[in-house]
PDB file of N, CA and C in Angstrom:
ATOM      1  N   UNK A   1     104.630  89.824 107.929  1.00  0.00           N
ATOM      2  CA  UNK A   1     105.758  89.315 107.193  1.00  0.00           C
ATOM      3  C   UNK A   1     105.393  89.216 105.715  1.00  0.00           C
ATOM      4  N   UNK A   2     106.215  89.728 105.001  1.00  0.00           N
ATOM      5  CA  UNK A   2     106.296  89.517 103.424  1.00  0.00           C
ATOM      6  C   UNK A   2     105.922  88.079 103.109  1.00  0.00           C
ATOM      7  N   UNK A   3     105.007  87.817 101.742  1.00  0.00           N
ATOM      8  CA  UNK A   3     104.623  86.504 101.228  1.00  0.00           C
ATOM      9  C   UNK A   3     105.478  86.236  99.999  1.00  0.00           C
ATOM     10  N   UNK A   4     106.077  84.988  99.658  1.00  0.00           N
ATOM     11  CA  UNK A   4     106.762  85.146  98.781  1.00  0.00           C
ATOM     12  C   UNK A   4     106.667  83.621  98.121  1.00  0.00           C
ATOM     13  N   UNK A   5     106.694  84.420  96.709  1.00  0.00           N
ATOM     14  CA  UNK A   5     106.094  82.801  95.753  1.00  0.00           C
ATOM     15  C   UNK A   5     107.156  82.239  95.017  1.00  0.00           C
ATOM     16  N   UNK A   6     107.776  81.264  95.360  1.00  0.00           N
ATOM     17  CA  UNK A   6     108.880  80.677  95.346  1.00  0.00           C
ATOM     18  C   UNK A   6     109.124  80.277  93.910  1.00  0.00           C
ATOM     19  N   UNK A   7     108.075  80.071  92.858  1.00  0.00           N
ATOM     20  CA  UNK A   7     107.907  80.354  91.210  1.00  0.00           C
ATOM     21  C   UNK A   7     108.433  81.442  90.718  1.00  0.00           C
ATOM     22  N   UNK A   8     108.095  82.189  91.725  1.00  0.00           N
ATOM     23  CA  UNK A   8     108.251  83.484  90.684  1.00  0.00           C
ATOM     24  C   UNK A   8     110.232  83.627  91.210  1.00  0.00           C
ATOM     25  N   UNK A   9     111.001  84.269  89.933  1.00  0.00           N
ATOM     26  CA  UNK A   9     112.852  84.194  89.551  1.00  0.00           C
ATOM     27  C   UNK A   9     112.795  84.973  90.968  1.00  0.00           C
ATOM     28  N   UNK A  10     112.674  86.316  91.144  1.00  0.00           N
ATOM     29  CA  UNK A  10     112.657  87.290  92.196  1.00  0.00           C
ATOM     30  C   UNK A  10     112.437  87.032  93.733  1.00  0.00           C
ATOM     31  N   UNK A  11     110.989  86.542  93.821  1.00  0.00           N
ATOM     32  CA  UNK A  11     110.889  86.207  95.043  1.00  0.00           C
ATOM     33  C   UNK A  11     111.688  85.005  95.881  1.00  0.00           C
ATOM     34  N   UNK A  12     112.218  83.694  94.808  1.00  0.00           N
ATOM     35  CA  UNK A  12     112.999  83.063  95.024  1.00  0.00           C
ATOM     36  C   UNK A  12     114.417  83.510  95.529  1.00  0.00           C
ATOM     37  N   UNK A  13     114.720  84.411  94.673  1.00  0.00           N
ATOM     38  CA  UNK A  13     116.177  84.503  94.732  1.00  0.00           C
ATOM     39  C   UNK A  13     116.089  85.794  96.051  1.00  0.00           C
ATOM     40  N   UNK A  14     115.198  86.728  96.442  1.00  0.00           N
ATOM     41  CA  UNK A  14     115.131  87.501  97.847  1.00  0.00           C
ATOM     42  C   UNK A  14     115.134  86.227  98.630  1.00  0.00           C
ATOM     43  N   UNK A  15     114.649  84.964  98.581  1.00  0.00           N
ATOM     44  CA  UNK A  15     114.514  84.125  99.626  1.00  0.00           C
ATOM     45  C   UNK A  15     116.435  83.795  99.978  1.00  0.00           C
ATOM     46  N   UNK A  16     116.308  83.195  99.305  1.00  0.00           N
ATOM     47  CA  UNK A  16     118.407  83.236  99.066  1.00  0.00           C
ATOM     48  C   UNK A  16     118.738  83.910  99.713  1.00  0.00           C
ATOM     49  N   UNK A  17     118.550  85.023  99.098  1.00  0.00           N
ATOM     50  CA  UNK A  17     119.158  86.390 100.012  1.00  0.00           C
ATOM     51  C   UNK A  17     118.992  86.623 101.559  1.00  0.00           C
ATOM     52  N   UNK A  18     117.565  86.552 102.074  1.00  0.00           N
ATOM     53  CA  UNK A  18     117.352  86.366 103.278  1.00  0.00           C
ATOM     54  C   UNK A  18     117.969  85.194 103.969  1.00  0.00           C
ATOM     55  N   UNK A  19     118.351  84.138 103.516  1.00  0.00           N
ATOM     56  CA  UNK A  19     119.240  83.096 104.399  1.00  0.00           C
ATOM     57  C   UNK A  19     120.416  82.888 104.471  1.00  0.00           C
ATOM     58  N   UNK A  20     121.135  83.911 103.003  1.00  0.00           N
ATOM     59  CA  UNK A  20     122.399  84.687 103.365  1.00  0.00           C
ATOM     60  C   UNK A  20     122.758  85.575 104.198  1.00  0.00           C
ATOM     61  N   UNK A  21     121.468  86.633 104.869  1.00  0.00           N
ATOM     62  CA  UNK A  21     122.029  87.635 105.585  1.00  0.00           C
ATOM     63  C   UNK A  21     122.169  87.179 106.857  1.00  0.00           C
ATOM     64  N   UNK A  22     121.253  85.620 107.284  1.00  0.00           N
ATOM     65  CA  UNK A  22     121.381  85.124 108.129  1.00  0.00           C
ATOM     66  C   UNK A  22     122.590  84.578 109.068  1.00  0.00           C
ATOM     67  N   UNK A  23     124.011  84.671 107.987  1.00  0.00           N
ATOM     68  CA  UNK A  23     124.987  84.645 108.684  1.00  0.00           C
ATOM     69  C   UNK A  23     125.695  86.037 109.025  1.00  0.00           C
ATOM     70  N   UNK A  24     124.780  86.904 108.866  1.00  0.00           N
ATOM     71  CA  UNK A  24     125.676  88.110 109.205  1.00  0.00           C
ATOM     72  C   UNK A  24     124.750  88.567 110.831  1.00  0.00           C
ATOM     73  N   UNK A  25     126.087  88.448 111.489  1.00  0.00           N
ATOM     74  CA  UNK A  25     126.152  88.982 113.713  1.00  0.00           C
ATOM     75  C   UNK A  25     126.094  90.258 113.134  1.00  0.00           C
ATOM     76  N   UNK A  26     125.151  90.627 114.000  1.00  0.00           N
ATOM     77  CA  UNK A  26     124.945  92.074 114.874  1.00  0.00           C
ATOM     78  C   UNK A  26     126.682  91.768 116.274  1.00  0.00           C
ATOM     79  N   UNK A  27     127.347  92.584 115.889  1.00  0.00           N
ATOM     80  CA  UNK A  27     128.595  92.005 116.897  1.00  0.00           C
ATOM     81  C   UNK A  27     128.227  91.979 118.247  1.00  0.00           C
ATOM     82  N   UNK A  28     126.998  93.127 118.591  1.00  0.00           N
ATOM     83  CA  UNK A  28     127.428  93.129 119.730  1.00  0.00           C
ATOM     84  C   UNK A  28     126.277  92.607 120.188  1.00  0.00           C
ATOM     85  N   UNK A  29     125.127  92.337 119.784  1.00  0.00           N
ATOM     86  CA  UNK A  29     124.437  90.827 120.318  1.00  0.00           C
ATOM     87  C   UNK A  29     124.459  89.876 119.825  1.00  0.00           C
ATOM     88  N   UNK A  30     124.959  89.499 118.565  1.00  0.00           N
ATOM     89  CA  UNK A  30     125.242  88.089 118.144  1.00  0.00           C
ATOM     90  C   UNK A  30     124.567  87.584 117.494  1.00  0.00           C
ATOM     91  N   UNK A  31     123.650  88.578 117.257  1.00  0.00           N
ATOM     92  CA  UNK A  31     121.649  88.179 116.593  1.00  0.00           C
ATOM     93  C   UNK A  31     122.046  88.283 114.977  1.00  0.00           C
ATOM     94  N   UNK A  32     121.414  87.456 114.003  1.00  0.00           N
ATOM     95  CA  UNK A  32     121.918  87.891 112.589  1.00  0.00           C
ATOM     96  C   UNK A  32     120.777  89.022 112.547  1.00  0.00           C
ATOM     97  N   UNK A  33     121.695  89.806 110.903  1.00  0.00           N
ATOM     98  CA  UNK A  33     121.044  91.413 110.781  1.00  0.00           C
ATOM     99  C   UNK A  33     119.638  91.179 110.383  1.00  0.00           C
ATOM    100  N   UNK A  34     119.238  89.910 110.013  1.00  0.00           N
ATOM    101  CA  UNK A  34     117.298  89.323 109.548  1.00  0.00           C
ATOM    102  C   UNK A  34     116.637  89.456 110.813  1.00  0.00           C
ATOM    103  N   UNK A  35     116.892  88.850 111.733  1.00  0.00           N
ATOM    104  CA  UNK A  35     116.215  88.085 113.220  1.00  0.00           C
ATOM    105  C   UNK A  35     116.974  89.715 114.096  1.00  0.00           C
ATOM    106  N   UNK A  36     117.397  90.227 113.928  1.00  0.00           N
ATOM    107  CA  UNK A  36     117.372  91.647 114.438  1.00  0.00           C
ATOM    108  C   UNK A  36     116.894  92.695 114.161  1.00  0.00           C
ATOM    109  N   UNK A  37     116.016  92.741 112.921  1.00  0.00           N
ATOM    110  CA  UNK A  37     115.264  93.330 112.027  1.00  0.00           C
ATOM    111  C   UNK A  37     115.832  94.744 111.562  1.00  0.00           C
ATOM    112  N   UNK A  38     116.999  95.068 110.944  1.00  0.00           N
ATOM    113  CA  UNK A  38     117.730  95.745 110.569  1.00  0.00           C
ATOM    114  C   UNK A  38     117.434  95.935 109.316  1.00  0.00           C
ATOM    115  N   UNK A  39     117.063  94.743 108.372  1.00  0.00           N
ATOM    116  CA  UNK A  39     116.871  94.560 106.570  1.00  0.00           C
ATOM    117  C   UNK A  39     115.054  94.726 106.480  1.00  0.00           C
ATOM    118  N   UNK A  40     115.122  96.208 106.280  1.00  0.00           N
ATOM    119  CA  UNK A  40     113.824  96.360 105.470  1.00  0.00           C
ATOM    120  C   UNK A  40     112.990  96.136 104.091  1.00  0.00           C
ATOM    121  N   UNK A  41     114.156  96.063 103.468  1.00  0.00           N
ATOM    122  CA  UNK A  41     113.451  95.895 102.005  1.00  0.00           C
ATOM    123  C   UNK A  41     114.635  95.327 101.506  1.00  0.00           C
ATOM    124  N   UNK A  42     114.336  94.286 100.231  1.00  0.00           N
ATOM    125  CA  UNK A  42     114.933  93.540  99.841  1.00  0.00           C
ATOM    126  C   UNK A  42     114.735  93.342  98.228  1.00  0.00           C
ATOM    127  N   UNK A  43     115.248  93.926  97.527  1.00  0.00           N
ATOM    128  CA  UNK A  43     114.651  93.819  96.119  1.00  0.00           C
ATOM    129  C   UNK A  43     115.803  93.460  95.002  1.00  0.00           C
ATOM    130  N   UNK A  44     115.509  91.967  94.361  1.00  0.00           N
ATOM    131  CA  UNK A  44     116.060  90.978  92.983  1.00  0.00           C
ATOM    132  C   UNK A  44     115.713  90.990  92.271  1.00  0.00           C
ATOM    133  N   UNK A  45     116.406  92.157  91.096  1.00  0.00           N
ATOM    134  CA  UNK A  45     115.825  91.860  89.851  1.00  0.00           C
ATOM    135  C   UNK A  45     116.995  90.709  89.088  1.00  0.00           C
ATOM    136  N   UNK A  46     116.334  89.504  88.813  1.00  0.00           N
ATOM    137  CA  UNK A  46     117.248  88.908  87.789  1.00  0.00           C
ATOM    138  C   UNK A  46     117.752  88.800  86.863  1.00  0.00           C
ATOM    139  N   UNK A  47     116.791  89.476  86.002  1.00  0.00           N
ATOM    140  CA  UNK A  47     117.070  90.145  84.687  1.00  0.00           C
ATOM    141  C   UNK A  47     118.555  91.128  84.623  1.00  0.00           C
ATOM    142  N   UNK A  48     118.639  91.857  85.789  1.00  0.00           N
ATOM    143  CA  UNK A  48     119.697  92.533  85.270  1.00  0.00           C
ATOM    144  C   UNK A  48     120.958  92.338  86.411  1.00  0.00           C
ATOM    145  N   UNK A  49     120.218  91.236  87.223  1.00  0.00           N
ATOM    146  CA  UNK A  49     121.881  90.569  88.186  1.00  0.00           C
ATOM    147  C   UNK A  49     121.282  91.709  89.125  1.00  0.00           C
ATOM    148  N   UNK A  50     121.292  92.507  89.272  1.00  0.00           N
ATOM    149  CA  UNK A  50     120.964  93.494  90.577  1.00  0.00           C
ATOM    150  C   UNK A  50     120.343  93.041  91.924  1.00  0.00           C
ATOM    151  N   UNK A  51     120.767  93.436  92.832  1.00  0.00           N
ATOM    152  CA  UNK A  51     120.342  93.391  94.056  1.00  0.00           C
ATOM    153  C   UNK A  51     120.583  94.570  94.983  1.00  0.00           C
ATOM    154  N   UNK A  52     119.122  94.990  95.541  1.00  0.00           N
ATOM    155  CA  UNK A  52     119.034  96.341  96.351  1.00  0.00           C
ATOM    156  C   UNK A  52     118.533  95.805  97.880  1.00  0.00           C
ATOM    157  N   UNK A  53     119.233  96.021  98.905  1.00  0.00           N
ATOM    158  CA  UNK A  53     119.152  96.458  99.819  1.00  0.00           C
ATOM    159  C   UNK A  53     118.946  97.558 100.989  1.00  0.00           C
ATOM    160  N   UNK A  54     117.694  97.704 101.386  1.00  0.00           N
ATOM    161  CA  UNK A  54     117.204  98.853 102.161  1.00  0.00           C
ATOM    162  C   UNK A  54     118.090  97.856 103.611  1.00  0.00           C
ATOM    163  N   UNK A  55     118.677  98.934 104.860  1.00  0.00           N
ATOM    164  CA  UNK A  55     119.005  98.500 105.930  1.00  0.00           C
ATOM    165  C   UNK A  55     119.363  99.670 107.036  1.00  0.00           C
ATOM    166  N   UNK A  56     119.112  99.083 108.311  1.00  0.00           N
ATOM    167  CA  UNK A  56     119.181 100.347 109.555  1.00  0.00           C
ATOM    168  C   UNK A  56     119.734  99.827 109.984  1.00  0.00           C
ATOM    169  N   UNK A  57     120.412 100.217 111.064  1.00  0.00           N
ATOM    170  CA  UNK A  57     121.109 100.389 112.425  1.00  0.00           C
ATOM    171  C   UNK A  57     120.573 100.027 113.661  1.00  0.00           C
ATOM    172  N   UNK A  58     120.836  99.705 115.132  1.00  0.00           N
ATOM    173  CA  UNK A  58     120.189 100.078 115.831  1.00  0.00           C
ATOM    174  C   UNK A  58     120.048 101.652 116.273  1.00  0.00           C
ATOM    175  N   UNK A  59     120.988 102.203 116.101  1.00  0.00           N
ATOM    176  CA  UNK A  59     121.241 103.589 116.651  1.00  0.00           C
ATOM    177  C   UNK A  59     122.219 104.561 115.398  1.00  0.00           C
ATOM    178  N   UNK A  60     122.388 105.741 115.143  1.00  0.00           N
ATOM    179  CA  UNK A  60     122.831 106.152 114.114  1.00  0.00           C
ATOM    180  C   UNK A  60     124.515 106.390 114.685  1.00  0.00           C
ATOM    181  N   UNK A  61     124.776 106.211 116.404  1.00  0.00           N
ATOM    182  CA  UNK A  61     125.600 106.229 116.582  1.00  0.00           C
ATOM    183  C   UNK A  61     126.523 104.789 117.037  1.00  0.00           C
ATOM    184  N   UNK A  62     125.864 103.877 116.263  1.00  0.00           N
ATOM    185  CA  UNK A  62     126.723 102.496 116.337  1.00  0.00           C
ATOM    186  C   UNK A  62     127.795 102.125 116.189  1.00  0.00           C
ATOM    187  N   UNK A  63     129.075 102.058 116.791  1.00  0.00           N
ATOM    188  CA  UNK A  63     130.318 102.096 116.682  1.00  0.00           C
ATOM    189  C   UNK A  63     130.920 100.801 115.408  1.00  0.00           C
ATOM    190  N   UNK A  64     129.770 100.160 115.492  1.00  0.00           N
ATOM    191  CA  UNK A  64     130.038  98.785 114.857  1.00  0.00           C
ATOM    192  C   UNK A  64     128.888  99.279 112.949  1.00  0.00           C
ATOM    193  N   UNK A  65     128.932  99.993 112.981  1.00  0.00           N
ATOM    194  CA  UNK A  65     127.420 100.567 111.581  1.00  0.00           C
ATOM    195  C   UNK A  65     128.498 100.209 110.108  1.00  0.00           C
ATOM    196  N   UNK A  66     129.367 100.979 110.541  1.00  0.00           N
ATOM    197  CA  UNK A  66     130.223 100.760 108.991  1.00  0.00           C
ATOM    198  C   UNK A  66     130.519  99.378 108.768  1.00  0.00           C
ATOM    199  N   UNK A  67     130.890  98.485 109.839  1.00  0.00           N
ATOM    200  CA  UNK A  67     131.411  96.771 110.167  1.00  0.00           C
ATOM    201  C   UNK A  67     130.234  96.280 109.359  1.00  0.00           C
ATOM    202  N   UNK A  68     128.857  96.580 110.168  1.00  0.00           N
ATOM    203  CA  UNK A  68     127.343  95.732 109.707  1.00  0.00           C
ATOM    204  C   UNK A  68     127.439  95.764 107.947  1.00  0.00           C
ATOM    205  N   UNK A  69     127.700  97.005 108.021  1.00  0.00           N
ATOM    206  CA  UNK A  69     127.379  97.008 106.393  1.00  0.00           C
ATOM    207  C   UNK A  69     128.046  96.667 105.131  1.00  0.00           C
ATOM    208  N   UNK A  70     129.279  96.543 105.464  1.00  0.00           N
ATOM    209  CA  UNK A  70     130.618  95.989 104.863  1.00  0.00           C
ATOM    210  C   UNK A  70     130.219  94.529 104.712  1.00  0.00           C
ATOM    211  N   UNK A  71     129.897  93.889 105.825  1.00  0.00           N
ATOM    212  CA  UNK A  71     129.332  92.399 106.209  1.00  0.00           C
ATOM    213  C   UNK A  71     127.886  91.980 105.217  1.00  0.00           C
ATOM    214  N   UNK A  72     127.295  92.762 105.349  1.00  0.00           N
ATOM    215  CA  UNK A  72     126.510  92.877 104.414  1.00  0.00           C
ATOM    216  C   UNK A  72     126.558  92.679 103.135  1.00  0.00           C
ATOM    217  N   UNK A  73     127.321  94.089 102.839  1.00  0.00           N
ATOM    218  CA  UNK A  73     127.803  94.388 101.717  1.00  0.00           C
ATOM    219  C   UNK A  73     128.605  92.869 101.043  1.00  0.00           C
ATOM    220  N   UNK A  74     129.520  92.593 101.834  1.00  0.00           N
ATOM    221  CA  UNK A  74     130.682  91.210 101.242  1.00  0.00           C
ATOM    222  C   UNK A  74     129.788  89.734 101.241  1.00  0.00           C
ATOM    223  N   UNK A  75     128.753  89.842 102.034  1.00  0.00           N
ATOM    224  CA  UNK A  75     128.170  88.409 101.522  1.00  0.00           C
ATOM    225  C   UNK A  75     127.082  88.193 100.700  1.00  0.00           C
ATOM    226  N   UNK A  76     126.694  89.714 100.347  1.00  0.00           N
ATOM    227  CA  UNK A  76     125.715  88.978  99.322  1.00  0.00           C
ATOM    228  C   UNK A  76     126.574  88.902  97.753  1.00  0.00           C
ATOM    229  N   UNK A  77     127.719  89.750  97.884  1.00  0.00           N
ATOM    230  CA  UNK A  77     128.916  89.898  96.668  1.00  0.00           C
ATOM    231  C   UNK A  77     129.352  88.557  96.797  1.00  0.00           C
ATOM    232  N   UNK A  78     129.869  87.800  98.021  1.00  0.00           N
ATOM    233  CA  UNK A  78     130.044  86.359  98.303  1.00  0.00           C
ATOM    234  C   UNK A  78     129.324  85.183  97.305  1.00  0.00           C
ATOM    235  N   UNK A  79     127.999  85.328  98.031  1.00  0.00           N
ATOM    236  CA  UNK A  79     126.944  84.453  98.051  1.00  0.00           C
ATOM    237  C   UNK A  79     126.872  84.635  96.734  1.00  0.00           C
ATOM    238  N   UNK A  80     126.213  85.867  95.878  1.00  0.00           N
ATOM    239  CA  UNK A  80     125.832  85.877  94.461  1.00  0.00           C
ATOM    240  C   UNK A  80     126.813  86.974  93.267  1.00  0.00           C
ATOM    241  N   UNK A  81     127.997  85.833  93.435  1.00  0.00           N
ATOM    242  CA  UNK A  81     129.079  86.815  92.168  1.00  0.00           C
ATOM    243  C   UNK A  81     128.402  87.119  90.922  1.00  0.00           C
ATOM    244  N   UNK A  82     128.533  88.584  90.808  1.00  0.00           N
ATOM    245  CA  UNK A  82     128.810  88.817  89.002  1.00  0.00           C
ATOM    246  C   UNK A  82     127.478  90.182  89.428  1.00  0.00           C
ATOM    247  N   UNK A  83     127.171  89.860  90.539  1.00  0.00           N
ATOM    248  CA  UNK A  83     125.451  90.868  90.910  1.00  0.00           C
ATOM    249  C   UNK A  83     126.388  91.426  91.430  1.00  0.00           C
ATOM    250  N   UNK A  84     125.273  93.372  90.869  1.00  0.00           N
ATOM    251  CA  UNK A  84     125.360  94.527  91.099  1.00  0.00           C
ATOM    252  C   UNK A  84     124.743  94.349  92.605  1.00  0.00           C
ATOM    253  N   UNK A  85     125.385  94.787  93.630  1.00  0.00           N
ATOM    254  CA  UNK A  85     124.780  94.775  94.753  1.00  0.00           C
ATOM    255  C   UNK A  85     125.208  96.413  95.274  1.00  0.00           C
ATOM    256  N   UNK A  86     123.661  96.892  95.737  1.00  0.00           N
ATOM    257  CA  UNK A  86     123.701  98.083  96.363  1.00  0.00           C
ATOM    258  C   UNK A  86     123.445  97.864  97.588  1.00  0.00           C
ATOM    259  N   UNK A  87     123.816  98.352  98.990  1.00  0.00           N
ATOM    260  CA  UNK A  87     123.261  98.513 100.450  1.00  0.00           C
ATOM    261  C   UNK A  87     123.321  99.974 100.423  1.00  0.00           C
ATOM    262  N   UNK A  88     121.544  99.962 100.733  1.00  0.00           N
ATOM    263  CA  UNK A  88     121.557 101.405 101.041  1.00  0.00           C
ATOM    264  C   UNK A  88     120.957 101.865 102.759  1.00  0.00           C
ATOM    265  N   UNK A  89     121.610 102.626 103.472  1.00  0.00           N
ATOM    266  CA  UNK A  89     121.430 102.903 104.716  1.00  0.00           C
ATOM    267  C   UNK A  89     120.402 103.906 104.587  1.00  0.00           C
ATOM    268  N   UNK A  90     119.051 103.601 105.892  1.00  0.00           N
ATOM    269  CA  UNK A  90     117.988 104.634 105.697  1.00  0.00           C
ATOM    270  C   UNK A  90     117.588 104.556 107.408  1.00  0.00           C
ATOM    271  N   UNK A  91     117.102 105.520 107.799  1.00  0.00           N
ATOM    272  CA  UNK A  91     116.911 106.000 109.208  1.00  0.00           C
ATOM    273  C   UNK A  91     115.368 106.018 109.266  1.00  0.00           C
ATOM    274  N   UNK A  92     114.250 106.219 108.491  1.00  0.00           N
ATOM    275  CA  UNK A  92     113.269 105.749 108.773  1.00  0.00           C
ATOM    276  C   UNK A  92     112.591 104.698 107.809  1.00  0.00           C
ATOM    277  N   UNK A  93     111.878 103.935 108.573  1.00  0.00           N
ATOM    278  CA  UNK A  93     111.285 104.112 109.767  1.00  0.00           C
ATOM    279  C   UNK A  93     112.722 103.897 111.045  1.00  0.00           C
ATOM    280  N   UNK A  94     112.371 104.122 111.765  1.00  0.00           N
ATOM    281  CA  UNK A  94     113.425 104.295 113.035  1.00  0.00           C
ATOM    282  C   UNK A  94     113.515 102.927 113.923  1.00  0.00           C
ATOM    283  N   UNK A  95     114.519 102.322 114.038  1.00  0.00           N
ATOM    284  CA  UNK A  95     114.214 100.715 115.157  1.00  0.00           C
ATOM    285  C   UNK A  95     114.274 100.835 116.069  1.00  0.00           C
ATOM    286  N   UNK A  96     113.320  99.881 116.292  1.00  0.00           N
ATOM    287  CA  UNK A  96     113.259  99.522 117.687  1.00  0.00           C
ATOM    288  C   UNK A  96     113.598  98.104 117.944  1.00  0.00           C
ATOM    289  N   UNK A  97     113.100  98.217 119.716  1.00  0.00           N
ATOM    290  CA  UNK A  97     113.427  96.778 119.720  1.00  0.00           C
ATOM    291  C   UNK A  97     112.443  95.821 119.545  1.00  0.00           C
ATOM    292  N   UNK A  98     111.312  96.133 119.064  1.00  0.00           N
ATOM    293  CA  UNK A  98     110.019  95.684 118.669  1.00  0.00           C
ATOM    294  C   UNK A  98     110.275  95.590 117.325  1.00  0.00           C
ATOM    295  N   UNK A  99     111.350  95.496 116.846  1.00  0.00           N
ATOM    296  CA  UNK A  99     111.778  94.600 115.377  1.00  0.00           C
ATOM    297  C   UNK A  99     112.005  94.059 115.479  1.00  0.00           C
ATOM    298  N   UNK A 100     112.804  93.322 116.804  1.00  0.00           N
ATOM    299  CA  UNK A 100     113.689  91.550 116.953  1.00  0.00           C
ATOM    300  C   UNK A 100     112.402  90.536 116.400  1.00  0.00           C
ATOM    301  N   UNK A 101     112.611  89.537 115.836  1.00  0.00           N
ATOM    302  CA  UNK A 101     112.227  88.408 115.502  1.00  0.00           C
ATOM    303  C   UNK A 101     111.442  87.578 116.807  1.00  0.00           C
ATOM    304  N   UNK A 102     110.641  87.032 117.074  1.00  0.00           N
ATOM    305  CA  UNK A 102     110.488  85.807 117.686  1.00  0.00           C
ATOM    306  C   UNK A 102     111.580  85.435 117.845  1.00  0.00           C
ATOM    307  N   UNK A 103     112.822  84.594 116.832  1.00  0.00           N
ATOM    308  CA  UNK A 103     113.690  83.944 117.034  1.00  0.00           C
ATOM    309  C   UNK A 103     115.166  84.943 117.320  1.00  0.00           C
ATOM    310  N   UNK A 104     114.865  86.156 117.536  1.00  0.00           N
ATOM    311  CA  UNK A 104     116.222  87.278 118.172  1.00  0.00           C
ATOM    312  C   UNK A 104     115.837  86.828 119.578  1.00  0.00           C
ATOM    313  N   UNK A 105     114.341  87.165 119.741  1.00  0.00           N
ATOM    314  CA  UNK A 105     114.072  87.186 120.839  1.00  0.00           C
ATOM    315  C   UNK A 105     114.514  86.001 122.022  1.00  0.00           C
ATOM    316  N   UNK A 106     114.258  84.996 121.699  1.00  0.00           N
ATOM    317  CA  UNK A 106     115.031  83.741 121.797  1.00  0.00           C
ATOM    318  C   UNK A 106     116.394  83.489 122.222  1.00  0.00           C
ATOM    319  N   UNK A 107     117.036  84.021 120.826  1.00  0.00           N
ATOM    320  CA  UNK A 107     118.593  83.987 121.468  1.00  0.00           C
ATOM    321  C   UNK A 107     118.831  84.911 122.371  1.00  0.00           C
ATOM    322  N   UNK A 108     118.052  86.035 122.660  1.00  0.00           N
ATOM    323  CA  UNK A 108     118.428  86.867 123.785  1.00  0.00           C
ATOM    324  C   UNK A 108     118.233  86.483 124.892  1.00  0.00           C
ATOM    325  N   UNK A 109     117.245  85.369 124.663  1.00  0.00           N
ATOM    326  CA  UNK A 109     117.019  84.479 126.376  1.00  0.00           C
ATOM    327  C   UNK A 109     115.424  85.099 127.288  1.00  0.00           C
ATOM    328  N   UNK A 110     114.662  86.374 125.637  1.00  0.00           N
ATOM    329  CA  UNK A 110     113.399  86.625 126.175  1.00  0.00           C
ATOM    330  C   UNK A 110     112.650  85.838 125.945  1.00  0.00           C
TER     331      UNK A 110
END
């Protein structure tokens, strides 16, 4: 897991970010897109309001993929108005289910 120094403008404000994405369901397990391990990279520059998002899928044929990312997309625009927010969709590395969280794992009842 990423270390992050809560001093520093950036790493703070990815922290934000990560407990914003926390309200975004995977619809069809219910798991948020963090604790389902969907959000690979996460990068705040403050200086220029920007926010980049690396993010996958479970499958490239997810009926629900455009929904995830819209969801995505609208809460970090939500959460932090006036920021340039990009989500960008990337296929590798490839998921599995050996990305769920400890705490996905959990709500799945493993």
């Amino acid at each position: 897991m990423k270390e992050f120094n809560i001093t520093n403008q950036s790493s703070f404000k990815e922290l934000q970010i990560i407990e914003s994405l926390r309200t975004v369901l995977d619809p069809e397990l219910q798991i948020n897109v963090i604790d389902m391990g969907l959000i690979y990279h996460i990068d705040a520059n403050p200086q220029s309001d920007s926010i980049k998002i690396q993010m996958t899928l479970s499958s490239s044929h997810c009926p629900m993929g455009e929904a995830i990312l819209k969801s995505v997309q609208n809460r970090i625009e939500t959460d932090f108005p006036g920021s340039e927010v990009h989500v960008e969709l990337v296929w590798e590395p490839q998921w599995t289910y050996e990305k769920i969280t400890e705490e996905g794992l959990k709500q799945l009842g493993r």
